[in-house]
Protein backbone atom coordinates (compact mmCIF):
# COMPACT_ATOMS: atom_id res chain seq x y z
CA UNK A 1 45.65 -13.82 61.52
CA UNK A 2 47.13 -12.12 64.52
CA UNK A 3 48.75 -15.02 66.66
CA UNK A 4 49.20 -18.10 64.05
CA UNK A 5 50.57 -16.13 61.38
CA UNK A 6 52.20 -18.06 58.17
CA UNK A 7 55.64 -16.38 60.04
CA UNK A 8 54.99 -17.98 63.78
CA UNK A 9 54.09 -21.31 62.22
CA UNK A 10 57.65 -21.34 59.77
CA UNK A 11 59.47 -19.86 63.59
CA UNK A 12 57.69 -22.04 65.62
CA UNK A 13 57.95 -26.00 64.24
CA UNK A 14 58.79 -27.15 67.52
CA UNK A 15 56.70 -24.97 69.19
CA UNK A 16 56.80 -25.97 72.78
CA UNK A 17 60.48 -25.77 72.93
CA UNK A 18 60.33 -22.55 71.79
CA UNK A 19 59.36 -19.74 74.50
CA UNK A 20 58.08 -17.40 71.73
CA UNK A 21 55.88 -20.05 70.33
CA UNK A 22 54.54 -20.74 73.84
CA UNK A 23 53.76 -16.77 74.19
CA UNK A 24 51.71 -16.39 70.89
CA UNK A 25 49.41 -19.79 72.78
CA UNK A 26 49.32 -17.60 75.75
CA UNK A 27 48.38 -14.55 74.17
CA UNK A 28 45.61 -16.07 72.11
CA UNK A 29 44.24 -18.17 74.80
CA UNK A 30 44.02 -15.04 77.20
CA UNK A 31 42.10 -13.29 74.32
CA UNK A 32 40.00 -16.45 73.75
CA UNK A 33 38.57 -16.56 77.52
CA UNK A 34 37.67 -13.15 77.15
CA UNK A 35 35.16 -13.88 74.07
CA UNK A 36 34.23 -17.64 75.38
CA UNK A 37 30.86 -16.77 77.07
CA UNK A 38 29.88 -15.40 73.96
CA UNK A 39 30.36 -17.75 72.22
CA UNK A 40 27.97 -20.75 70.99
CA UNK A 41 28.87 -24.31 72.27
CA UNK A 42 29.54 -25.40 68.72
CA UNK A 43 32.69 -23.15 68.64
CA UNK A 44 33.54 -23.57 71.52
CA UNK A 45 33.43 -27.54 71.52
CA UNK A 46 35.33 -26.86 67.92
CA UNK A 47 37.99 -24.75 69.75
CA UNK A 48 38.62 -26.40 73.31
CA UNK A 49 39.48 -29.41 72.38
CA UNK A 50 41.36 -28.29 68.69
CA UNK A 51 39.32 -31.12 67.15
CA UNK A 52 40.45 -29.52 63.70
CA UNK A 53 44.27 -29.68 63.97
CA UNK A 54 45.73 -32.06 61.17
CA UNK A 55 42.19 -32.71 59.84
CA UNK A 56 42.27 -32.85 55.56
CA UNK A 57 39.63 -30.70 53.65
CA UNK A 58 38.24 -33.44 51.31
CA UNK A 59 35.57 -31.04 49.63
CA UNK A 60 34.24 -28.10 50.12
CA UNK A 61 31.49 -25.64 48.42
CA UNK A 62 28.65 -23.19 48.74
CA UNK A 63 25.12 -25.23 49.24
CA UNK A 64 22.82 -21.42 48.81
CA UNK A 65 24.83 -19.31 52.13
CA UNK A 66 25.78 -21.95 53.88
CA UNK A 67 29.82 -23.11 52.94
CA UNK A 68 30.17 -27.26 53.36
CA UNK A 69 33.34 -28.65 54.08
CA UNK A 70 33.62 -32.47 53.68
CA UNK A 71 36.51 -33.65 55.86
CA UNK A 72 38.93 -36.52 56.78
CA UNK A 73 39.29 -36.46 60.59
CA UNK A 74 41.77 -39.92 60.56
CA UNK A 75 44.61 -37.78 61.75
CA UNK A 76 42.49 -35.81 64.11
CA UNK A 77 41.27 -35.67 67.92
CA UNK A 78 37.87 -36.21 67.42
CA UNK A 79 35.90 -38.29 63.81
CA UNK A 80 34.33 -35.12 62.05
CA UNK A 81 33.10 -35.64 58.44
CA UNK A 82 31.50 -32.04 57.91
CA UNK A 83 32.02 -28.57 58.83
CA UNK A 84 28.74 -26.04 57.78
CA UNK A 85 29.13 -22.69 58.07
CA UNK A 86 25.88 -21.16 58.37
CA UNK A 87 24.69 -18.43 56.55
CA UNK A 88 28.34 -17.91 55.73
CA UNK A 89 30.83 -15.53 53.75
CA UNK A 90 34.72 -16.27 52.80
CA UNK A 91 35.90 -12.98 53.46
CA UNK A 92 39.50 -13.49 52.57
CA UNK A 93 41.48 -16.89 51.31
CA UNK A 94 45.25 -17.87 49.70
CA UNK A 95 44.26 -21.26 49.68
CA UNK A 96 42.81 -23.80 47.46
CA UNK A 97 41.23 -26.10 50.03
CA UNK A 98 41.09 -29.48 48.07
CA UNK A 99 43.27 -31.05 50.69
CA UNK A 100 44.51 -28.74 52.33
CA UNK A 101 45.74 -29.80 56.25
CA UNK A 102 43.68 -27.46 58.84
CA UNK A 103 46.66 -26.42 61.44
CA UNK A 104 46.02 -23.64 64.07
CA UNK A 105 42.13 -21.22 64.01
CA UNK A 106 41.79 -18.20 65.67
CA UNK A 107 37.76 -16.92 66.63
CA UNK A 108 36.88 -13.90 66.72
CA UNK A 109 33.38 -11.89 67.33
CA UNK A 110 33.03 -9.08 63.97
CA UNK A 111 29.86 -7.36 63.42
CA UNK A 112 28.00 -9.71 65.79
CA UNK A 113 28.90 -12.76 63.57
CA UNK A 114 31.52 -14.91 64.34
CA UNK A 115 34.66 -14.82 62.55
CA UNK A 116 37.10 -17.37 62.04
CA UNK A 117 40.74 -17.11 60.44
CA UNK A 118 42.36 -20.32 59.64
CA UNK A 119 46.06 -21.42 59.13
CA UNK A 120 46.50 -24.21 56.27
CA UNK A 121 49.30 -26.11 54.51
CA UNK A 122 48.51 -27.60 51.58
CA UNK A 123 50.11 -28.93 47.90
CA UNK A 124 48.21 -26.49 46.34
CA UNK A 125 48.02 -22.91 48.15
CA UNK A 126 48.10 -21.10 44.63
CA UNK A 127 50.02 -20.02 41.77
CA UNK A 128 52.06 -17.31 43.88
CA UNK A 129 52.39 -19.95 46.99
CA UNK A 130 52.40 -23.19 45.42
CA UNK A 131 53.30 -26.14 48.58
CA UNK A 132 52.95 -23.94 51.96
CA UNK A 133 50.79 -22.29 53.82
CA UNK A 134 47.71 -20.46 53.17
CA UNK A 135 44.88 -18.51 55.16
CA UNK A 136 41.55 -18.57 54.99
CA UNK A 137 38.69 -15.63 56.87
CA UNK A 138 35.55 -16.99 56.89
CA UNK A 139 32.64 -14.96 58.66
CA UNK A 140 29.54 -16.84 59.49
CA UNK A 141 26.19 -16.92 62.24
CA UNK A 142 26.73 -20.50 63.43
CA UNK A 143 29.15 -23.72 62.75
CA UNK A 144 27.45 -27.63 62.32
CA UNK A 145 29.79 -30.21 62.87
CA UNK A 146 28.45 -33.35 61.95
């Protein structure tokens, strides 16, 4: 992750009250407009509106290339019971998802798929990060939120 590192989130708490926290928004944001209009309206409705923040990973697996996750959306902005990632590959994770807490995302556009890096804090991160936060790269061709 570039803007919502592990190290921002642990700085940044209270994040508004904090001008540095405020900058890394900014940054990302800036970045963000650039890629919008390329983006397809499920991202971007996932993104705009941060419909993930505080959501719980429930489940999640591999159903042939497409990755599931079953979520609870109680503490969220939006109800969202399922994330698929189409056509999908985990490129990089520190984190066992089984209930993990989906915090900050950043999107990004690799190798004409879509590529999204996500910060978690969960119970369960791992042997060598066992309660705190944990990333997760997933590259994919399209999102389904159901």
């Amino acid at each position: 992750m570039k803007y919502f590192t592990k190290q921002w989130y642990k700085n940044n708490q209270k994040l508004f009250r904090h001008k540095k926290g405020q900058k890394a928004l900014q940054e990302y944001y800036e970045y963000y407009r650039q890629i919008e209009p390329r983006l397809p309206d499920s991202i971007k409705n996932m993104v705009d509106i941060d419909i993930m923040h505080d959501c719980i990973i429930v489940d999640n697996c591999f159903v042939g290339k497409d990755f599931h996750m079953k979520i609870d959306s109680r503490g969220c902005y939006r109800s969202v019971e399922k994330l698929v990632f189409i056509n999908a590959e985990i490129v990089e994770s520190d984190i066992d998802l089984a209930h993990a807490t989906w915090l900050y995302d950043e999107v990004y556009i690799q190798q004409e798929r879509y590529e999204m890096q996500i910060l978690f804090w969960s119970k369960n991160c791992g042997k060598s990060n066992p309660g705190d936060l944990g990333e997760m790269t997933i590259r994919f061709d399209e999102v389904v939120i159901e």
